[in-house]
Protein backbone atom coordinates (compact mmCIF):
# COMPACT_ATOMS: atom_id res chain seq x y z
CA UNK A 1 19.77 -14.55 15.54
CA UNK A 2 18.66 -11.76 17.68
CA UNK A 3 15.51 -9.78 16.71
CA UNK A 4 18.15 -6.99 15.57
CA UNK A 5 20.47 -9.48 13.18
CA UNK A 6 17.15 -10.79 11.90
CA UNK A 7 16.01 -6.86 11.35
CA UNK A 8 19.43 -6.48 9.56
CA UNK A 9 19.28 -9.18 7.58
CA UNK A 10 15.49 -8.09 6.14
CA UNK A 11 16.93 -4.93 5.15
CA UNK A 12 20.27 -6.03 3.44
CA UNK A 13 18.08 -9.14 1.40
CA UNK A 14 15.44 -6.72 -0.03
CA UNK A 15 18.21 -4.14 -0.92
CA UNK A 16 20.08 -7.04 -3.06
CA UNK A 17 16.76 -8.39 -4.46
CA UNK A 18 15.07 -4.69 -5.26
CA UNK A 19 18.15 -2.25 -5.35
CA UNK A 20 15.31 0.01 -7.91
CA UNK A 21 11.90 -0.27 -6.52
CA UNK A 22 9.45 0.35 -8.87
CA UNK A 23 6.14 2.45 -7.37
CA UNK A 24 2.64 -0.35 -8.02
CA UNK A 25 0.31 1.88 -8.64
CA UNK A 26 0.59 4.24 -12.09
CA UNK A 27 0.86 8.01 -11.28
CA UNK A 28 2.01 11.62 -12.05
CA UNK A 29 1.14 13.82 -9.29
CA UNK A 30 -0.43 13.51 -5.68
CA UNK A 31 -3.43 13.92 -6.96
CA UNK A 32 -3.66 10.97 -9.39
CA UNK A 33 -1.78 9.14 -6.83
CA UNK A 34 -4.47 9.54 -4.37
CA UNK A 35 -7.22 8.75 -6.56
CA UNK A 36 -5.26 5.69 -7.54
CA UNK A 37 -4.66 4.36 -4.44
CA UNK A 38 -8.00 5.02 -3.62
CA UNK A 39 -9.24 2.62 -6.08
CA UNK A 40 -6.94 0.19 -5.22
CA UNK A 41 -8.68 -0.78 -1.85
CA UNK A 42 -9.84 -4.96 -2.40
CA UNK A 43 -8.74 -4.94 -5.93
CA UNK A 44 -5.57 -5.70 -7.55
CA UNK A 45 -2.87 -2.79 -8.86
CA UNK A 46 -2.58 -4.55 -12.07
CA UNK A 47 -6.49 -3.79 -12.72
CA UNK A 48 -6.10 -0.37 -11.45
CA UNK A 49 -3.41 0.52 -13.68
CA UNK A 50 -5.68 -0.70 -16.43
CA UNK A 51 -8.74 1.67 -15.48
CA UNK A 52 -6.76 5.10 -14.26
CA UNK A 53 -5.69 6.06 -17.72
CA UNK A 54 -9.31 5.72 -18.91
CA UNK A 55 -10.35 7.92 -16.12
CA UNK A 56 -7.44 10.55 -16.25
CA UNK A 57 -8.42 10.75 -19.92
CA UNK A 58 -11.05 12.53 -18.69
CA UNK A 59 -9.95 14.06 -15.24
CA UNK A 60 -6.49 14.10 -14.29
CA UNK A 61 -7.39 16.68 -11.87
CA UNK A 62 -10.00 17.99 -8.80
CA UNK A 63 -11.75 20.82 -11.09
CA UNK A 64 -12.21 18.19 -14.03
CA UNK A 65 -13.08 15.46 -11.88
CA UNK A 66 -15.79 17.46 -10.47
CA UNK A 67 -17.27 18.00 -13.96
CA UNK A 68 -17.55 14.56 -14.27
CA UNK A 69 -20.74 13.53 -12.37
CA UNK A 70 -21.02 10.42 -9.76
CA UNK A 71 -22.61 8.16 -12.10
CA UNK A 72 -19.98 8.65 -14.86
CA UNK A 73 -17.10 8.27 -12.49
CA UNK A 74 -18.56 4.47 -11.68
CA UNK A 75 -19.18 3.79 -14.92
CA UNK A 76 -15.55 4.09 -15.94
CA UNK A 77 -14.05 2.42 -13.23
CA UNK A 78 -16.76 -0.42 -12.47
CA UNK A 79 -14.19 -2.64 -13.45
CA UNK A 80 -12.06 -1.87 -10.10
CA UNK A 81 -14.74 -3.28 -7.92
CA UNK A 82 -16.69 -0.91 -5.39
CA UNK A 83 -17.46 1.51 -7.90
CA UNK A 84 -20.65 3.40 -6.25
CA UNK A 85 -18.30 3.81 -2.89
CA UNK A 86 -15.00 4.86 -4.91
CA UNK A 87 -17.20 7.13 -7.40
CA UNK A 88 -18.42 8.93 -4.50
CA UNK A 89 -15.34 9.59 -2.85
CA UNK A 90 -13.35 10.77 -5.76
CA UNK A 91 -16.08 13.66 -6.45
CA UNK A 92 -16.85 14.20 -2.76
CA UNK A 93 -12.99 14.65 -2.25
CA UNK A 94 -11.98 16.66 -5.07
CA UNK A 95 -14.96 19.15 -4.32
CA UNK A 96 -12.80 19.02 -1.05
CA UNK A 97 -9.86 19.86 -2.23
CA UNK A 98 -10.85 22.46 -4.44
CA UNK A 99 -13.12 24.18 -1.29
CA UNK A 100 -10.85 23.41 1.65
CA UNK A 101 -7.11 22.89 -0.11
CA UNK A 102 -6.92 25.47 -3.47
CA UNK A 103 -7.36 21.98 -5.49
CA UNK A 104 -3.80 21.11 -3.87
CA UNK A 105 -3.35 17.24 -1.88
CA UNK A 106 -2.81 18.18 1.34
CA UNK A 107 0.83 16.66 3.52
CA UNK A 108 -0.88 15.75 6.98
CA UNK A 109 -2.51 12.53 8.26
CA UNK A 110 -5.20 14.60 9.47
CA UNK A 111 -6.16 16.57 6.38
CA UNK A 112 -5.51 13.30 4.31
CA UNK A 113 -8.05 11.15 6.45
CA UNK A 114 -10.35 13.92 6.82
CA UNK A 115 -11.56 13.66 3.08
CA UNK A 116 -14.42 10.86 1.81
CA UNK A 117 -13.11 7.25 1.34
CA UNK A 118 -9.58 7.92 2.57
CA UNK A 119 -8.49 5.91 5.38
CA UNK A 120 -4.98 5.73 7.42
CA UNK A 121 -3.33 3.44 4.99
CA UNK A 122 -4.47 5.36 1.54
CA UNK A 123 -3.13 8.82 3.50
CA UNK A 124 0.26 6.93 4.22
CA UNK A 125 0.87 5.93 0.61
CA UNK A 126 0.27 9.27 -0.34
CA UNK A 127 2.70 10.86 2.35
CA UNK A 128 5.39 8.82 1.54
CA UNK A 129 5.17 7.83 -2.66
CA UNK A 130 3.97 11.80 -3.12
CA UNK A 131 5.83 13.73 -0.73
CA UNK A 132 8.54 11.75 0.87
CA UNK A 133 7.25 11.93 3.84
CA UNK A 134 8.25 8.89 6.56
CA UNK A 135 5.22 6.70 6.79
CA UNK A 136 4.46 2.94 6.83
CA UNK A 137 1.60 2.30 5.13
CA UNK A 138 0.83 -1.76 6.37
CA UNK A 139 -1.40 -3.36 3.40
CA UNK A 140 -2.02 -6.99 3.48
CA UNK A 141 1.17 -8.27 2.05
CA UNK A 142 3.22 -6.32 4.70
CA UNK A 143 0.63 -8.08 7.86
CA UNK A 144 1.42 -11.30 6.88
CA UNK A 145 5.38 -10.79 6.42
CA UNK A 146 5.79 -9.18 9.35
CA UNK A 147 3.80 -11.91 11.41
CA UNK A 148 5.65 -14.41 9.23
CA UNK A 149 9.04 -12.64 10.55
CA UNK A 150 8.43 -12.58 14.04
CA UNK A 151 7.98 -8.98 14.28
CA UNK A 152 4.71 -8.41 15.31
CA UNK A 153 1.36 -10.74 17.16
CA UNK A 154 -0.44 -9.82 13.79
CA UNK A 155 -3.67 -8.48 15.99
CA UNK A 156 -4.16 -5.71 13.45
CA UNK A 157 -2.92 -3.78 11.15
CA UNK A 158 -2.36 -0.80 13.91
CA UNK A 159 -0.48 -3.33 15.85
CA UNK A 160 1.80 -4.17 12.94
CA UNK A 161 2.32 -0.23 11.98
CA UNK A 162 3.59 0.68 15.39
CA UNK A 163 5.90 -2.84 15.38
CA UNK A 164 7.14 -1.75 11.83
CA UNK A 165 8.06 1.70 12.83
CA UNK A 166 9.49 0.66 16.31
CA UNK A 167 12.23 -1.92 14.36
CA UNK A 168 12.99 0.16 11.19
CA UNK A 169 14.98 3.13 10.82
CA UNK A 170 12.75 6.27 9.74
CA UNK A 171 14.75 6.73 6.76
CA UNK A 172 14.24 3.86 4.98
CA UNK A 173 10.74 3.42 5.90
CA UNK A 174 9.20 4.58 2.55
CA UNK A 175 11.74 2.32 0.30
CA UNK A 176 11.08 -1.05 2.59
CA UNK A 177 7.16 -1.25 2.82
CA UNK A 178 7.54 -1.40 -1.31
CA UNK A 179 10.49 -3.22 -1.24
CA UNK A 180 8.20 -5.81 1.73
CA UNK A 181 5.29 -5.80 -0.69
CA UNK A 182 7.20 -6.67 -4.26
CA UNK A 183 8.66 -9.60 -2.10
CA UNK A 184 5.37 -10.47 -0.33
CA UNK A 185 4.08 -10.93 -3.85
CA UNK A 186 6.64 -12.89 -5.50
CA UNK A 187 8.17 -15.09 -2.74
CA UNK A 188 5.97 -14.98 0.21
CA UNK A 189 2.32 -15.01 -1.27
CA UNK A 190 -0.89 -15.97 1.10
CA UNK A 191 -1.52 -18.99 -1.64
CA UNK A 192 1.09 -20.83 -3.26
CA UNK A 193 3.30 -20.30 -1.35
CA UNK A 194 6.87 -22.07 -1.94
CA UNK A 195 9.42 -21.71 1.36
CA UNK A 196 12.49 -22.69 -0.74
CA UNK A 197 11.73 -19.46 -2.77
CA UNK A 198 11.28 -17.51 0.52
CA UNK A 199 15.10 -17.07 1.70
CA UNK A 200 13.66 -14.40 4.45
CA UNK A 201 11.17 -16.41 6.19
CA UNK A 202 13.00 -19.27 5.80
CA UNK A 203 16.14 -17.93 7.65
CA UNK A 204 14.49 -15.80 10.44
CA UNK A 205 10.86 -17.30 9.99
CA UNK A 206 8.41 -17.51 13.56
CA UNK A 207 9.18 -21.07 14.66
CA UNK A 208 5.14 -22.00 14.75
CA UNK A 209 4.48 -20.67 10.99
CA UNK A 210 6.99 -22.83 9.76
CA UNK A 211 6.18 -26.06 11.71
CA UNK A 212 2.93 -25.30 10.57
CA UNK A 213 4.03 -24.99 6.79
CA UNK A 214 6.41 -28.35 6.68
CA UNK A 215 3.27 -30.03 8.83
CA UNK A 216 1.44 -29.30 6.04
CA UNK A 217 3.85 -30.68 3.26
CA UNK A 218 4.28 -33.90 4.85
């Protein structure tokens, strides 16, 4: 296959496995999208899902959050991991928002990266699950596949961005890094992982990852 077939192929598998793709993280507007995804950094969405209601009980927005002080931001989500960081950067950042924005998310990388705690990938999710806008947020899940896949040198996540973004059309950017990250988890995980589950990798897989794999079965 040429890089392009194998491009084709990616797109046409993940639209017959995930022709709805549901969004991981539990939301209703930018803003509780950002805080959510937010919390999500080195924890799992499952837990996240778990804490957000508890804290949108009490904030759902920047001018409630703000009411709220540090210490009883962490103490509701504690469970998330990272707490005194997170806790910090949802009050600095809705005081943000509220000074600098009229309390509204704003739609540009810079603006997005500029408040406390929110790095490139957290200000992609938000562009594209929020506001449609083309991004390609690379998480974890998406690294490894698209090392696994042959389309990147998996350096770094910047690396794997611009490689993403280079093969992909624009317009289906914000449906494939979901539908890359559902499959990641279910039939390409780091651990546990099972090629004759793994139809993608196992059809246009990087010739060293799987001699490594079925060197490892033996």
């Amino acid at each position: 296959m040429t890089k392009q077939e194998k491009v084709e192929f990616v797109i046409k598998t993940l639209k017959e496995i995930y022709p709805t793709i549901p969004v991981p993280l539990d939301h209703k507007d930018p803003y509780t999208l950002l805080i959510a995804v937010l919390m999500s950094a080195q924890s799992t969405d499952v837990r996240v899902n778990k804490i957000t209601p508890l804290l949108f009980a009490k904030a759902d927005n920047p001018y409630d959050m703000i009411k709220l002080t540090v210490d009883e931001i962490r103490d509701i989500i504690r469970p998330v991991g990272l707490s005194p960081m997170k806790s910090k950067g949802i009050h600095g950042l809705s005081h943000i928002l509220i000074d600098k924005h009229d309390g509204q998310v704003p739609k540009t990388y810079e603006d997005l990266e500029a408040l406390p705690a929110v790095g490139h990938k957290t200000a992609a999710v938000v562009l594209s699950q929020a506001f449609g806008i083309p991004a390609f947020p690379v998480d974890t899940h998406i690294h490894r596949l698209m090392y696994r896949w042959g389309f990147t040198n998996g350096k770094n996540v910047v690396q794997t961005e611009k490689d993403a973004k280079r093969l992909f059309p624009e317009d289906i950017w914000n449906d494939l890094h979901l539908q890359i990250i559902w499959y990641a988890r279910q039939y390409s995980p780091a651990r546990g992982w099972d090629m004759e589950k793994d139809i993608i990798t196992r059809t246009i897989g990087r010739k060293t990852v799987l001699n490594d794999y079925y060197a490892k079965k033996k």
